[in-house]
Protein backbone atom coordinates (compact mmCIF):
# COMPACT_ATOMS: atom_id res chain seq x y z
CA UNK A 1 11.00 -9.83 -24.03
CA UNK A 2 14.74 -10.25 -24.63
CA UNK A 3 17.02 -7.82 -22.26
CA UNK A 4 14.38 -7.00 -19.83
CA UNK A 5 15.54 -5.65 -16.49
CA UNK A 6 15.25 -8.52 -14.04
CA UNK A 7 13.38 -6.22 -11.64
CA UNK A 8 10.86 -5.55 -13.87
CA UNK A 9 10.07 -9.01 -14.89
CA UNK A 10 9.36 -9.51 -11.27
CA UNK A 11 7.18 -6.89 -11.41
CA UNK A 12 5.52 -7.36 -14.27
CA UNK A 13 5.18 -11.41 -12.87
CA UNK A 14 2.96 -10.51 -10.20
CA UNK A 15 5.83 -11.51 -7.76
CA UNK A 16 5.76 -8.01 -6.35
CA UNK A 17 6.17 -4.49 -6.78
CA UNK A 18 8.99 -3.13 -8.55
CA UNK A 19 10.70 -1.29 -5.82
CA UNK A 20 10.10 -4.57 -3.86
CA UNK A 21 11.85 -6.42 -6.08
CA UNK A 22 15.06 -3.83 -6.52
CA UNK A 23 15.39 -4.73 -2.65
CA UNK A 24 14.96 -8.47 -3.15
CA UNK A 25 17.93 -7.84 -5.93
CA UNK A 26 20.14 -5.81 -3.65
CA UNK A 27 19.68 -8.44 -0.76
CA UNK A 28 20.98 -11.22 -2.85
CA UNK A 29 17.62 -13.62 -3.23
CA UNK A 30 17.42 -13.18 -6.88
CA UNK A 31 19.19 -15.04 -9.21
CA UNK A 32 19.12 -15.91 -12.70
CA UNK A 33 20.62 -19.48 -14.01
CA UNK A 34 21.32 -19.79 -10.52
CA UNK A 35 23.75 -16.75 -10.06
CA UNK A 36 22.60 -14.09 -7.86
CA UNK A 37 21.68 -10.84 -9.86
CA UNK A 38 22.43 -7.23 -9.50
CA UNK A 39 20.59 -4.03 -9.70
CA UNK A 40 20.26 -3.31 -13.86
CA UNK A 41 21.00 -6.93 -14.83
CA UNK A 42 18.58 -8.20 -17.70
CA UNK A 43 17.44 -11.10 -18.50
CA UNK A 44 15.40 -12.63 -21.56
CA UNK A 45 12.79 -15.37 -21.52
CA UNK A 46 14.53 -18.22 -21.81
CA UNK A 47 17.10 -17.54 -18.63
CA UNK A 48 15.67 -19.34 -15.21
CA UNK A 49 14.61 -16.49 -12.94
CA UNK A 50 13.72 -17.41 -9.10
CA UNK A 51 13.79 -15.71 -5.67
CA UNK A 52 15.11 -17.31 -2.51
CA UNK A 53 15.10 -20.70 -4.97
CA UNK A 54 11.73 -20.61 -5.82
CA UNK A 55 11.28 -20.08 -10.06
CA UNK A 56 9.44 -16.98 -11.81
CA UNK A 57 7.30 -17.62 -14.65
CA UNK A 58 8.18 -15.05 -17.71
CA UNK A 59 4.88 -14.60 -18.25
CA UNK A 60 4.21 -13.85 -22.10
CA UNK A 61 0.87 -12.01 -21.78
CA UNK A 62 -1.22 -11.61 -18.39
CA UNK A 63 -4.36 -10.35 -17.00
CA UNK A 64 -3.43 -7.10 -15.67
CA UNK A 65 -5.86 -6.74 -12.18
CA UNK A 66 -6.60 -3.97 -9.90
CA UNK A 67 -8.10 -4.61 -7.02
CA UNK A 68 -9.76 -2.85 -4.01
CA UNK A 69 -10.51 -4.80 -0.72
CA UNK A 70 -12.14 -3.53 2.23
CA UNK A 71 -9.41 -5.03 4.70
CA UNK A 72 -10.75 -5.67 8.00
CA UNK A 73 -9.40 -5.94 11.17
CA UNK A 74 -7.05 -8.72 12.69
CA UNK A 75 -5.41 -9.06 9.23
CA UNK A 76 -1.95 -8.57 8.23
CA UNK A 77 -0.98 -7.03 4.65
CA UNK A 78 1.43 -9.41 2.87
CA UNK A 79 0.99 -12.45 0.76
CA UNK A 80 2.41 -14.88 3.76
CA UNK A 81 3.20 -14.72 7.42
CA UNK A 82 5.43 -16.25 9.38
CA UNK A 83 3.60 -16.36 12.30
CA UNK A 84 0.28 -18.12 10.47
CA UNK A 85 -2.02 -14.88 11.06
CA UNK A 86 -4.46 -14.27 8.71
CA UNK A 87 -3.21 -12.46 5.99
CA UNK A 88 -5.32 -10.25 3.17
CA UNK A 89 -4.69 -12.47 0.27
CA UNK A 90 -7.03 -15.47 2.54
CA UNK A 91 -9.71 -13.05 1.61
CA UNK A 92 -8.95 -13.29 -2.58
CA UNK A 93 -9.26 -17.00 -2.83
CA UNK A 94 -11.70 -16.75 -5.87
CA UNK A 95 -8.86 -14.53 -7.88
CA UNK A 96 -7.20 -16.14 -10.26
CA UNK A 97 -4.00 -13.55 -10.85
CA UNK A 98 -0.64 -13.38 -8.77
CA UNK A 99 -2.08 -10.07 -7.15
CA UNK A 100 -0.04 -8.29 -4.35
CA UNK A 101 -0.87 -5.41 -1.85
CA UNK A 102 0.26 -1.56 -3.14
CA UNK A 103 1.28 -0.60 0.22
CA UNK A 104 0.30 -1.60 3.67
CA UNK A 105 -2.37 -1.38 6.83
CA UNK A 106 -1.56 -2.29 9.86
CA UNK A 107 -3.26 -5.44 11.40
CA UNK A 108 -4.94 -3.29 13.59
CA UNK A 109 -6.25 -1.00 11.19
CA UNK A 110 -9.16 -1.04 8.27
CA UNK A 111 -10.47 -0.05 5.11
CA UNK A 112 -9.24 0.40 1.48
CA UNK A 113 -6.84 -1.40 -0.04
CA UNK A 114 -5.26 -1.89 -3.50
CA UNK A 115 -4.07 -4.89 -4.98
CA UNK A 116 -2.25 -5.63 -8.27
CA UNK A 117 -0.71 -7.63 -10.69
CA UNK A 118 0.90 -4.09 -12.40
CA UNK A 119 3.84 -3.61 -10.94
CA UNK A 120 4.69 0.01 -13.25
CA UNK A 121 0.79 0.83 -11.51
CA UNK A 122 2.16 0.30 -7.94
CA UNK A 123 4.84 2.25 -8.16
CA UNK A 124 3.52 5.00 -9.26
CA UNK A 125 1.05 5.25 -6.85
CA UNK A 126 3.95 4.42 -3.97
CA UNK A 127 6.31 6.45 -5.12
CA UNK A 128 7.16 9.18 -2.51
CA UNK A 129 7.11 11.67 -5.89
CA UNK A 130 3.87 11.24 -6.46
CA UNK A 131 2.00 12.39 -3.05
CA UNK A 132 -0.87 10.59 -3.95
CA UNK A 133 -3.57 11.29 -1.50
CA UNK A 134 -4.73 8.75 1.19
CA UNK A 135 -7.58 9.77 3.60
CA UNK A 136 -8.57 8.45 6.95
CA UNK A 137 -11.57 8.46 9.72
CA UNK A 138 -9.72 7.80 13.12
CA UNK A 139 -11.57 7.90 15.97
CA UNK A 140 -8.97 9.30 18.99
CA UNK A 141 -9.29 9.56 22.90
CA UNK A 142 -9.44 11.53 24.99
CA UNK A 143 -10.09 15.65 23.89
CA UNK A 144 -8.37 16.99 21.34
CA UNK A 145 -7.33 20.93 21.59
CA UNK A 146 -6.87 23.23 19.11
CA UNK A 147 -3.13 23.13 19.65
CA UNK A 148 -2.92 18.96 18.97
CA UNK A 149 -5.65 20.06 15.63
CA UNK A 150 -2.81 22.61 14.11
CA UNK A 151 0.17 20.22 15.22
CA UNK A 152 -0.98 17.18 13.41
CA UNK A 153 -1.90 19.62 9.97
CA UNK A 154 1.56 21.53 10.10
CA UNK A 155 3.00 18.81 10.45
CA UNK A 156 4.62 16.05 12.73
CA UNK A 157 8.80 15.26 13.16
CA UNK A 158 8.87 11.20 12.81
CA UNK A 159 12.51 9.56 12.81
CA UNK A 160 14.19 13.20 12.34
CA UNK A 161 11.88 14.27 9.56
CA UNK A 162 8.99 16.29 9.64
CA UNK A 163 5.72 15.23 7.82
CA UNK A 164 4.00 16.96 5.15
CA UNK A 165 1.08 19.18 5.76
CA UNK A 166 -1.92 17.43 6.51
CA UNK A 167 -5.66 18.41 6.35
CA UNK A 168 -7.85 17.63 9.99
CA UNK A 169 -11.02 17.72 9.71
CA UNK A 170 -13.14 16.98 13.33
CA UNK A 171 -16.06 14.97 11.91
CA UNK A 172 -17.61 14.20 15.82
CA UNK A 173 -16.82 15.93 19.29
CA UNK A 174 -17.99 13.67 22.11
CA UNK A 175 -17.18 13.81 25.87
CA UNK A 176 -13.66 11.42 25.69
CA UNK A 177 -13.95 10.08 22.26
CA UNK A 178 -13.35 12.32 18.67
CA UNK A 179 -13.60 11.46 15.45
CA UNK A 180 -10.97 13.33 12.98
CA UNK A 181 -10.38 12.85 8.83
CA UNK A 182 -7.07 13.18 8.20
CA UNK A 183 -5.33 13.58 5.02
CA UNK A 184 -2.23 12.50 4.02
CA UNK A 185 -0.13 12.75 1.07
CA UNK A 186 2.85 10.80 1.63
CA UNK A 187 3.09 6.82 3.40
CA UNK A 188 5.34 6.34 5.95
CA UNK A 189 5.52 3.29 8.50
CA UNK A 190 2.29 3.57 11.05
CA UNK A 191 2.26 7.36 10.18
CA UNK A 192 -1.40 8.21 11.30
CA UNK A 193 -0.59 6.29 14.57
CA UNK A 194 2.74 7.66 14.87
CA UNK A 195 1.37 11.42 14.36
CA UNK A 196 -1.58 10.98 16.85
CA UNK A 197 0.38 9.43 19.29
CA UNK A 198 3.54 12.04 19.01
CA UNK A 199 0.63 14.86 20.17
CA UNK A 200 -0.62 12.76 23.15
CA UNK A 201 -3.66 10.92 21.33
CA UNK A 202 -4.78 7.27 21.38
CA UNK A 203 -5.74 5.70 18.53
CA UNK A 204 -9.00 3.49 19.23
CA UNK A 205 -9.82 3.01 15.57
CA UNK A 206 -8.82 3.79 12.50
CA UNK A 207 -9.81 3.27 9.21
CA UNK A 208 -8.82 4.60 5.19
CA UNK A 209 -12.02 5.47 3.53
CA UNK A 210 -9.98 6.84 0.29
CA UNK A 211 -6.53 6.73 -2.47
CA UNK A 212 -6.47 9.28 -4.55
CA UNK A 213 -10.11 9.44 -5.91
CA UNK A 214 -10.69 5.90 -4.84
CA UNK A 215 -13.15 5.58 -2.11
CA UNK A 216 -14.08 2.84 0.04
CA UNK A 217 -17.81 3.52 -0.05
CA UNK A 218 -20.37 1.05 0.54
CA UNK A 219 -17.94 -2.10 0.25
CA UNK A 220 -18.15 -4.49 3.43
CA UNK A 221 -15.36 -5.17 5.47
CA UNK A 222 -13.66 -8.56 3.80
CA UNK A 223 -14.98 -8.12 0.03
CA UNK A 224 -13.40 -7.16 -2.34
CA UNK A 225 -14.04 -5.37 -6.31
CA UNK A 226 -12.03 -5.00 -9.51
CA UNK A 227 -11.54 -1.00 -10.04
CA UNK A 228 -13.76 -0.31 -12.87
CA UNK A 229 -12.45 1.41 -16.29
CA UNK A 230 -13.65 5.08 -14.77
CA UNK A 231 -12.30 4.45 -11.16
CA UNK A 232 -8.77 3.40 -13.20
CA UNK A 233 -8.37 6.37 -15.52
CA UNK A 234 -9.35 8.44 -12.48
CA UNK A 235 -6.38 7.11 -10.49
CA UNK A 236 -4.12 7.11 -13.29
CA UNK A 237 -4.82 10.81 -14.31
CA UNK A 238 -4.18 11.09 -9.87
CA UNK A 239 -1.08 9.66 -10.38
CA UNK A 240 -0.01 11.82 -12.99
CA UNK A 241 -0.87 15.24 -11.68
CA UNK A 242 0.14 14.40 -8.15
């Protein structure tokens, strides 16, 4: 494992994704033999590796997981918080692995989520290039018009930039309350919020029922499932098209 790009033996430690950890780098908490690191600096197994002072195990060989949780509501996605709210790694006590969250819902918000100890297999499903699909039921008051239906599919302007295309689908039409299926193909901060919001729409639920060709199905909210073999390749081959 000599000469191994630092970021990528955070990665590949479980700490956290690799793009995570290229940020970690650039802000100065890495260091290696207690010097702080920069971007493209390697490192080999028997240098000390540890972020904001706390040590990285090498690891020689792991147990490569991939995870999907139904995340419920009331929880925040990272590993810790601050602020001692739950957080979705209370509901993986029973998992052995240094997993981490590929991406993020909001605490308000529900559904699928992926976790991993592959950091090369959450970037490519984060990376922007990709346009990996993501899929959600949100339920939205009051009325929506046709003109709010066509905005949020052409497209929305969020901090200066417009958002891809989207597919709206209106699943229920009920006096004050709607429920849409939007599709996404790109991740941006609060972006279903943000988009629904931007056309005059309240959020009252909202929930991601699919990544890729991952769906949520019958999982309850707080359990979670290992991906199996089929449900992998699938997302891989997703991944690699996309």
């Amino acid at each position: 494992m000599a000469g191994i790009r630092i970021q990528k033996i955070l990665a590949d430690a479980g700490y956290c994704s690799r793009r995570k950890a290229e940020a970690l780098i650039e802000q100065g908490r890495v260091k290696r033999n207690g010097r702080p690191v920069k971007l493209g600096d390697k490192a080999s197994p028997k240098d000390l590796i540890t972020v904001d002072g706390e040590r990285i195990a090498i690891p020689r060989k792991k147990n490569l997981r991939y995870i999907m949780l139904h995340k419920p509501r009331g929880y925040v996605t990272t590993v810790s918080d601050e602020l001692d709210r739950r957080c979705v790694m209370d509901l993986l006590g029973d998992v052995e692995e240094r997993v981490y969250p590929i991406g993020r819902l909001d605490r308000n918000s529900e559904g699928l989520l992926l976790l991993t100890n592959d950091g090369n297999f959450a970037n490519g499903i984060m990376h922007p290039s990709r346009h990996v699909s993501k899929t959600y039921r949100v339920t939205v008051r009051p009325a929506v018009t046709e003109e709010q239906l066509v905005a949020l599919a052409d497209g929305i302007v969020l901090d200066g930039k417009k958002t891809l295309p989207a597919t709206v689908v209106v699943q229920t039409n009920e006096p004050g309350r709607v429920v849409l299926q939007i599709t996404i193909k790109e991740g941006r901060n609060r972006q279903i919020r943000r988009m629904c919001e931007a056309v005059g729409l309240e959020v009252a639920r909202l929930r991601r029922t699919s990544i890729g060709p991952l769906k949520l199905g019958m999982l309850k909210p707080g359990t979670w499932r290992d991906l199996t073999p089929e449900e992998l390749r699938a997302i891989r081959n997703a991944i690699g098209k996309e």
